[in-house]
N, C-alpha and C. Protein backbone atom coordinates (compact mmCIF):
# COMPACT_ATOMS: atom_id res chain seq x y z
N UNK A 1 0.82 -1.19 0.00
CA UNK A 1 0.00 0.00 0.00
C UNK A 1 0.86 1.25 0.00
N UNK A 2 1.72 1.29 0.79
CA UNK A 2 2.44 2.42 1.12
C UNK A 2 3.57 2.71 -0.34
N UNK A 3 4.12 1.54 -1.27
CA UNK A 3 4.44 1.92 -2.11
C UNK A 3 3.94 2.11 -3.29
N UNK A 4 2.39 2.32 -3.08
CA UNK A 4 1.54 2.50 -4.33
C UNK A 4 1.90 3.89 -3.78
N UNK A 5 1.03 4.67 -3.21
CA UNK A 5 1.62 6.05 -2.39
C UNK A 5 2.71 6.70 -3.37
N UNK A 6 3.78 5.87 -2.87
CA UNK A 6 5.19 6.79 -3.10
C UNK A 6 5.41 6.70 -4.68
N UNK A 7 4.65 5.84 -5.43
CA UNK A 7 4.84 5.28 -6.93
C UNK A 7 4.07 6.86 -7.27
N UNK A 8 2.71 6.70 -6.69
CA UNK A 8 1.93 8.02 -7.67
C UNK A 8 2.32 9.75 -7.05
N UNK A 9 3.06 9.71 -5.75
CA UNK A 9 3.88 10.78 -5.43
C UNK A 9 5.14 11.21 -6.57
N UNK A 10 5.94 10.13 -7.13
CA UNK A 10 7.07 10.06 -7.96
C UNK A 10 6.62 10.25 -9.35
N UNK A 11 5.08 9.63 -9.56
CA UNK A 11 4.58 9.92 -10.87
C UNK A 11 4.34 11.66 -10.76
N UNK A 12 3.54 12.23 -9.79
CA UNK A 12 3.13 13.52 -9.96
C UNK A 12 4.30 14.53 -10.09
N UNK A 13 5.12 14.38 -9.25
CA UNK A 13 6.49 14.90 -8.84
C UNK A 13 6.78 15.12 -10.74
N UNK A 14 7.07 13.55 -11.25
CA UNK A 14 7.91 13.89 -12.56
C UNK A 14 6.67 14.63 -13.24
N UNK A 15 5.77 14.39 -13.46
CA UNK A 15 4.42 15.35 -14.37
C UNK A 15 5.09 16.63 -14.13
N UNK A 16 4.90 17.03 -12.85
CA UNK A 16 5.12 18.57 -12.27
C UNK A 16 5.97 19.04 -13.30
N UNK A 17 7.62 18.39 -13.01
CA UNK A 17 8.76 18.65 -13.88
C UNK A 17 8.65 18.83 -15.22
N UNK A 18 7.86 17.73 -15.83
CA UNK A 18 7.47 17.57 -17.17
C UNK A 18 7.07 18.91 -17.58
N UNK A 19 5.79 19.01 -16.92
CA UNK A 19 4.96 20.31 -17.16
C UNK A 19 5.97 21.31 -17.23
N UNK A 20 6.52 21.83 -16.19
CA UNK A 20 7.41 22.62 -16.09
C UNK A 20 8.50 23.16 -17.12
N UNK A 21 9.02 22.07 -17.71
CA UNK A 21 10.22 22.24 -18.36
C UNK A 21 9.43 22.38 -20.16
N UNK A 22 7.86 21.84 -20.46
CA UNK A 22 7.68 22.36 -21.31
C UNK A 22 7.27 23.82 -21.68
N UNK A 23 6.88 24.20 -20.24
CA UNK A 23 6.43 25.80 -20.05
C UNK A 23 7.77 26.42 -20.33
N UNK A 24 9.10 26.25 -19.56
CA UNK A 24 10.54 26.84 -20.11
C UNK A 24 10.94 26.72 -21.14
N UNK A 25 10.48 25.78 -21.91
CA UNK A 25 10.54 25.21 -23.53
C UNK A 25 9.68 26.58 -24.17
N UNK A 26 8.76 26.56 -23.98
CA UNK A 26 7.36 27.57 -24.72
C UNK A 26 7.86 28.90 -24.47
N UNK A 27 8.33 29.11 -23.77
CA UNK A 27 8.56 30.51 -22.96
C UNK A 27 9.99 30.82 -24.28
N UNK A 28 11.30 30.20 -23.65
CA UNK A 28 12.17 30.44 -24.73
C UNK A 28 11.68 30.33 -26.09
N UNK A 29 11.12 29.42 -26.99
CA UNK A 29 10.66 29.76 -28.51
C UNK A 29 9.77 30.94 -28.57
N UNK A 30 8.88 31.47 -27.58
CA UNK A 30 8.18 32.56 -27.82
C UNK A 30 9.13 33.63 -27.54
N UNK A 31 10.11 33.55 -26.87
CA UNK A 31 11.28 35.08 -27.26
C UNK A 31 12.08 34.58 -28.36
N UNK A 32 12.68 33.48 -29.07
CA UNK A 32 13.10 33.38 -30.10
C UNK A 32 12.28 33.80 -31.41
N UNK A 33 11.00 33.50 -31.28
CA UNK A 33 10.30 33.88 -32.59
C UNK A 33 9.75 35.84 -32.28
N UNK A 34 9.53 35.78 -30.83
CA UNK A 34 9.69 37.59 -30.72
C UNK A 34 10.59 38.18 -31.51
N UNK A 35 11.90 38.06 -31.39
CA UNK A 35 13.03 38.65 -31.61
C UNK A 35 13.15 38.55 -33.39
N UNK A 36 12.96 37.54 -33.77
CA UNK A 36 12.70 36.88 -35.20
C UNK A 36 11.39 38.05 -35.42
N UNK A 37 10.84 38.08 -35.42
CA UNK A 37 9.58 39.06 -35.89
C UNK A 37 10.02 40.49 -35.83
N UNK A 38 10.68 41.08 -34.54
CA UNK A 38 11.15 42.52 -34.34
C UNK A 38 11.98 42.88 -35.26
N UNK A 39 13.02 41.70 -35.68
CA UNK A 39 13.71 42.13 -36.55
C UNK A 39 12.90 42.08 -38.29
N UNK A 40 12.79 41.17 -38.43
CA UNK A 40 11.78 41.70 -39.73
C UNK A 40 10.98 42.93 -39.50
N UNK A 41 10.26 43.07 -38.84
CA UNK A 41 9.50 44.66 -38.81
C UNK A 41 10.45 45.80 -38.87
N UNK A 42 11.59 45.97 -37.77
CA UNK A 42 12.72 46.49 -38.29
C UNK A 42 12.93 46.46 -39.63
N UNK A 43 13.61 45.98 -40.57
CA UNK A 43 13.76 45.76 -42.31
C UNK A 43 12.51 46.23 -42.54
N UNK A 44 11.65 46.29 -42.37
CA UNK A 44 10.34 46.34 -43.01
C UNK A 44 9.70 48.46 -42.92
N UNK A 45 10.59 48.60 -41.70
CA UNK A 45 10.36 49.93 -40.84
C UNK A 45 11.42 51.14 -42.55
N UNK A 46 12.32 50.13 -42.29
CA UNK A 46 14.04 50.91 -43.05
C UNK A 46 13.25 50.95 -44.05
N UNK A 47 13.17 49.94 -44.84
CA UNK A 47 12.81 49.69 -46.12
C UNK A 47 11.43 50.61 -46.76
N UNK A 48 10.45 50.78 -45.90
CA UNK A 48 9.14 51.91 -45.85
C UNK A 48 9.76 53.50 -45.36
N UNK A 49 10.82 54.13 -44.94
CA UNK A 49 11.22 54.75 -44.48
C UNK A 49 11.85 55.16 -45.81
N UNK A 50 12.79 54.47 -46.20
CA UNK A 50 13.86 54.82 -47.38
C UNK A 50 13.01 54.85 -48.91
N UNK A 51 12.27 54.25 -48.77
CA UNK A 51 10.61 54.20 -50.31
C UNK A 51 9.98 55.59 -49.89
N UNK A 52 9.52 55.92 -48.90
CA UNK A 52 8.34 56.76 -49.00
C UNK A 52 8.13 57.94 -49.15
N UNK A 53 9.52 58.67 -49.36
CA UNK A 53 9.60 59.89 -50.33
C UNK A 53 10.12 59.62 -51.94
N UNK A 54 10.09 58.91 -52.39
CA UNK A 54 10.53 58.64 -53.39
C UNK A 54 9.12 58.85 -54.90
N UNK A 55 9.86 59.12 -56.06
CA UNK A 55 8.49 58.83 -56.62
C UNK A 55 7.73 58.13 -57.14
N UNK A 56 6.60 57.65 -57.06
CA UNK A 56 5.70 57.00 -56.95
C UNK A 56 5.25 56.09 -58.10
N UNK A 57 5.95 56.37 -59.08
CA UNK A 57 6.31 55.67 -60.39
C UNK A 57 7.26 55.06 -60.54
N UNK A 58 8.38 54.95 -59.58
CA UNK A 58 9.46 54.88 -59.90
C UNK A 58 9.38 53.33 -59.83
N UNK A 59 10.70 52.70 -60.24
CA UNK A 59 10.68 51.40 -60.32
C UNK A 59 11.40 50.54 -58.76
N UNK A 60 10.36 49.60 -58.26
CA UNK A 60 11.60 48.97 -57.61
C UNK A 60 10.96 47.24 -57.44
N UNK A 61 12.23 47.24 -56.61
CA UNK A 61 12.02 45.43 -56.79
C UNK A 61 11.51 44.87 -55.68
N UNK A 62 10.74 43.75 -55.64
CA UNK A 62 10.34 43.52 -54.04
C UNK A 62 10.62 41.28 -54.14
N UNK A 63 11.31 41.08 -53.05
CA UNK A 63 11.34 39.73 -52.99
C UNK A 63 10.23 39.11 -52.25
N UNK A 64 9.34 38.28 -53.23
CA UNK A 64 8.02 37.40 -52.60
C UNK A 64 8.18 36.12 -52.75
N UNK A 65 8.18 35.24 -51.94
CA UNK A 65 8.59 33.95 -51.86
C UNK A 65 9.59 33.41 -52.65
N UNK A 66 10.79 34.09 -52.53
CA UNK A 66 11.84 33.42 -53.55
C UNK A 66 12.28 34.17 -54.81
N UNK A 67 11.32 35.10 -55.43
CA UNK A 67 11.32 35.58 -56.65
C UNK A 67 11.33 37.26 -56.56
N UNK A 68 12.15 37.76 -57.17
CA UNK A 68 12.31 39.14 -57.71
C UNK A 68 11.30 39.54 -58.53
N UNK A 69 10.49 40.20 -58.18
CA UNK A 69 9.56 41.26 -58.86
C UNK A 69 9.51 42.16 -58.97
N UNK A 70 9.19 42.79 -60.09
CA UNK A 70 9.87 44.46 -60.54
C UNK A 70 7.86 45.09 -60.16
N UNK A 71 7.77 46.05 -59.33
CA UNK A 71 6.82 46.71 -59.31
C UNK A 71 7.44 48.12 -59.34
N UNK A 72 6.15 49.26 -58.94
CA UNK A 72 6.67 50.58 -58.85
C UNK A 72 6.12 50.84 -57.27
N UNK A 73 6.83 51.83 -56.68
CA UNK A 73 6.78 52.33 -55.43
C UNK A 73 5.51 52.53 -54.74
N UNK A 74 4.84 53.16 -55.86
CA UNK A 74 2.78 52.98 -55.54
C UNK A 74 2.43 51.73 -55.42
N UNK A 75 2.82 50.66 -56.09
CA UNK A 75 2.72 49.54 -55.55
C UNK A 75 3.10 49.06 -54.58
N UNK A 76 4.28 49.07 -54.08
CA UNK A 76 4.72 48.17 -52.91
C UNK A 76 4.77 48.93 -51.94
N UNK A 77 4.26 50.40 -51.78
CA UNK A 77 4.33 50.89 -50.51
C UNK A 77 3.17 50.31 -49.48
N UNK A 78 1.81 50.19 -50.46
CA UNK A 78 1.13 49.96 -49.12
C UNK A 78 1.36 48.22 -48.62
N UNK A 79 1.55 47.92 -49.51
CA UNK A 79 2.16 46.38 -49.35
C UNK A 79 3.03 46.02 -48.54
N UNK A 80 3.77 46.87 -47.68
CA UNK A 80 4.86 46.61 -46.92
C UNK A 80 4.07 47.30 -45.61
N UNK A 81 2.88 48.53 -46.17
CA UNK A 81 2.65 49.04 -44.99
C UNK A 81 1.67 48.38 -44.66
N UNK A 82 0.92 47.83 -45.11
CA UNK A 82 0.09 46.15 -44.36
C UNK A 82 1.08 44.89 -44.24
N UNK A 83 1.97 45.02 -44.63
CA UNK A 83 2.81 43.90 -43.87
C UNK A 83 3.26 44.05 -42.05
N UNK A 84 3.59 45.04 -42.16
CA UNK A 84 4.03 46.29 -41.04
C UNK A 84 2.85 46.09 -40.10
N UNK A 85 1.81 46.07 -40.57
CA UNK A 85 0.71 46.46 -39.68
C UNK A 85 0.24 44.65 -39.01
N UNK A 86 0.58 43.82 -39.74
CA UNK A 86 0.36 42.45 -39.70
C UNK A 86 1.60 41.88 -39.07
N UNK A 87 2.53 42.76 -38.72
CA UNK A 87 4.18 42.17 -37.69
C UNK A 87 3.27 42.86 -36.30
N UNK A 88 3.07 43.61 -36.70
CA UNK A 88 2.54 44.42 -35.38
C UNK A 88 1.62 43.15 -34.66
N UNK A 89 0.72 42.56 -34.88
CA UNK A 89 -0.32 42.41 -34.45
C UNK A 89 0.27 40.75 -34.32
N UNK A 90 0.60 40.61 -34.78
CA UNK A 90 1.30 39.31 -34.19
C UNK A 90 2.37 39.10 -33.09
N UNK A 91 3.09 40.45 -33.28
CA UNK A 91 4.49 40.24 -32.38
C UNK A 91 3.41 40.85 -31.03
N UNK A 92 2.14 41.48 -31.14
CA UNK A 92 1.48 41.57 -29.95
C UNK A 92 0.83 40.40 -29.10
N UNK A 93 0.18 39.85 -29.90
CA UNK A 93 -0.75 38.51 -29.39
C UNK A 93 0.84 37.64 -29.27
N UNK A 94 2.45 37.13 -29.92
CA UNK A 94 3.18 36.63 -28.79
C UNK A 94 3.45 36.99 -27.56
N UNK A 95 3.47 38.38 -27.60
CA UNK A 95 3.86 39.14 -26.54
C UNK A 95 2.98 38.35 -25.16
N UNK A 96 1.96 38.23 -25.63
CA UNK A 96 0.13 38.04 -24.80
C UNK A 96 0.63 36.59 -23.97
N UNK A 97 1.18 35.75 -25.45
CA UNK A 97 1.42 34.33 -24.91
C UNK A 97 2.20 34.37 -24.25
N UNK A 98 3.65 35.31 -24.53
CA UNK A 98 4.44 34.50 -23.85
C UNK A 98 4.48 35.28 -22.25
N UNK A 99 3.78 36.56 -21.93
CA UNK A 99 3.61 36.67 -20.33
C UNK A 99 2.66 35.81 -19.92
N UNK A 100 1.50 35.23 -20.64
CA UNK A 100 0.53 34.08 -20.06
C UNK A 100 1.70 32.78 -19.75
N UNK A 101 3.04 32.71 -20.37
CA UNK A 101 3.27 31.21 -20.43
C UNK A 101 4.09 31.77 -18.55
N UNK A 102 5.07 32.68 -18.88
CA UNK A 102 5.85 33.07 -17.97
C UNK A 102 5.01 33.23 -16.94
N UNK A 103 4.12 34.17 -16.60
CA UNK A 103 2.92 33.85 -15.46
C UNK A 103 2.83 32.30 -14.97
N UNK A 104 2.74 31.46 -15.77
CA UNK A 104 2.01 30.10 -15.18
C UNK A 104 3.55 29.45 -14.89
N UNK A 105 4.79 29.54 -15.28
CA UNK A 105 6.04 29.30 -14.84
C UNK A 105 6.16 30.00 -13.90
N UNK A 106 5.73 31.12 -13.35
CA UNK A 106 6.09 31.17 -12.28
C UNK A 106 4.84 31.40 -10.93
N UNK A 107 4.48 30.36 -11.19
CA UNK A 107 3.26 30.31 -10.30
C UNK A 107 3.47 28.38 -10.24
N UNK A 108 3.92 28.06 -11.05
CA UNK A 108 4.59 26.75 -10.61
C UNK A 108 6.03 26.58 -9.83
N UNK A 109 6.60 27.87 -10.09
CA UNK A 109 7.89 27.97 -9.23
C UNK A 109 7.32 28.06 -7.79
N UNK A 110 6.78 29.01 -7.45
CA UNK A 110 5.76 29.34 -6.02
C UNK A 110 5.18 27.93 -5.50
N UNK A 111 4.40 27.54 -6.11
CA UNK A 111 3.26 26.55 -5.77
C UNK A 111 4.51 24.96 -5.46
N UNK A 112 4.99 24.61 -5.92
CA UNK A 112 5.87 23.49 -5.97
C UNK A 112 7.47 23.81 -5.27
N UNK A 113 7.51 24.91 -5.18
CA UNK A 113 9.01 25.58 -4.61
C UNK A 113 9.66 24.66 -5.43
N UNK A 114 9.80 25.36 -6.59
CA UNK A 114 10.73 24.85 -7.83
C UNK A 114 12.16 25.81 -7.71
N UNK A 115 13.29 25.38 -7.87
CA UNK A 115 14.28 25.99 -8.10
C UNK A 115 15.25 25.46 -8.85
N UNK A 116 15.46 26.15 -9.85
CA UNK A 116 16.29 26.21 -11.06
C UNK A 116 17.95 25.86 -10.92
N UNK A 117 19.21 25.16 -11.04
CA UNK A 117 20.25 24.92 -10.46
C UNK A 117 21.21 26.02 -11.35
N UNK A 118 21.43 27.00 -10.48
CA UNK A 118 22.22 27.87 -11.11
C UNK A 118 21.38 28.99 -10.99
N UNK A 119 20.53 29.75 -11.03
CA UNK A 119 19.66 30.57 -10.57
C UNK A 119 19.51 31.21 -9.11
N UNK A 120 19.20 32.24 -9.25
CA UNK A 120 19.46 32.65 -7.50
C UNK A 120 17.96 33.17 -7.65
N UNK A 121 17.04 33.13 -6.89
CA UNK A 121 15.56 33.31 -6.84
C UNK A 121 15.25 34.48 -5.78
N UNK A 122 14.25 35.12 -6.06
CA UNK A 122 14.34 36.19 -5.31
C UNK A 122 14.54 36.21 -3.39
N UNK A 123 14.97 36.92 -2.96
CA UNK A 123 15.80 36.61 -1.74
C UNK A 123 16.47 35.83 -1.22
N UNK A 124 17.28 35.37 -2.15
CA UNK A 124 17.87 34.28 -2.41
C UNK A 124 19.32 35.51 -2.03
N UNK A 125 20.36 35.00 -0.65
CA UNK A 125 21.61 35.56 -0.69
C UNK A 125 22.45 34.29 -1.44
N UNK A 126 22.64 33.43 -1.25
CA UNK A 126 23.39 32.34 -1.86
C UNK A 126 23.96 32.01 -0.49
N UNK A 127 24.11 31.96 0.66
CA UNK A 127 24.29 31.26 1.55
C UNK A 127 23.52 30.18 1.98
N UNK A 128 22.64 30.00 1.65
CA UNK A 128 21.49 29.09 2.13
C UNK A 128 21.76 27.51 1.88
N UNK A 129 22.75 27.03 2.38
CA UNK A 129 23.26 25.62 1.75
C UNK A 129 22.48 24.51 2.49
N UNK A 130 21.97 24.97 3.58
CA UNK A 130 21.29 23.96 4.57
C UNK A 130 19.58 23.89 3.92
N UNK A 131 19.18 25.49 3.64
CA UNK A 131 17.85 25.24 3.16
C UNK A 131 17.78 24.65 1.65
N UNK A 132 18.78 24.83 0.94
CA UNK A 132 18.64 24.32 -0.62
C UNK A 132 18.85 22.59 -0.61
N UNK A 133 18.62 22.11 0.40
CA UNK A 133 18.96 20.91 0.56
C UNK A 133 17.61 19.94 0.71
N UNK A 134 16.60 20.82 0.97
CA UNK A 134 15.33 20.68 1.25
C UNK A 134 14.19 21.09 0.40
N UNK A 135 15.09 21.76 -0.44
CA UNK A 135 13.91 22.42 -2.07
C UNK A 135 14.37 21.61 -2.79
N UNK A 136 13.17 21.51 -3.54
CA UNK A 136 13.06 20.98 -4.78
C UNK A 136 14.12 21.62 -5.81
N UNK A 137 15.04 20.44 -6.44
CA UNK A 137 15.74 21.31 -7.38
C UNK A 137 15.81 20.89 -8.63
N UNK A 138 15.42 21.44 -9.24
CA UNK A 138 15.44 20.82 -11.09
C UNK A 138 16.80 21.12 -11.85
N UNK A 139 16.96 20.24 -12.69
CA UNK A 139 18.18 20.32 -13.21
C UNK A 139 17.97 20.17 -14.71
């Protein structure tokens, strides 16, 4: 009896972790693809910046999936400026996810007294060798 107990304690325990480490998983790709998006909108900022006094007939080239296309500046301005407007609104709703993911990472840090190995957690002096012996520590 008692090691059915400790079997589904060791099962929940690893879930916890599980859970956990896919939330740190989600969390990092949602600032990797942030950063990936800022910078395209950036290029996208230059590139609408350096077109939009220009004249409006004039010729230029725009790369769409692979291929060079010759349009004119009346063309591809608003085309970049609804692209612009469509980085926006995406790099917002990640933004959304990834404080929803970070919120629930750290409300599993709290709730489970999770601690990270190598991390110093808030009021954390780094002397604490007797109490870190007694937290939970993920690795």
């Amino acid at each position: 009896m008692s090691t059915e107990k400790k079997e589904t304690e060791l099962i929940s325990e690893q879930e916890v972790i599980n859970t956990y480490q896919t939330l740190r998983e989600e969390v990092s790709q949602l600032f990797r693809q942030l950063n990936k998006l800022k910078d395209e909108q950036t290029e996208h900022k230059l590139v609408i910046d350096a077109i939009k006094d220009l004249d409006p007939k004039r010729k230029c080239f725009r790369l769409i999936g692979g291929v060079l296309v010759e349009r004119t500046v009346e063309d591809t301005l608003p085309a970049l400026t609804k692209t612009m407007e469509n980085l926006t609104n995406v790099i917002e709703k990640y933004t959304e996810q990834r404080d929803a993911k970070i919120e629930k990472v750290e409300e599993m840090e709290k709730k489970y007294n999770i601690r990270v190995k190598g991390e110093v957690g808030p009021g954390d002096e780094g002397g604490d060798e007797e109490r870190g012996a007694t937290q939970g520590v993920l690795a």
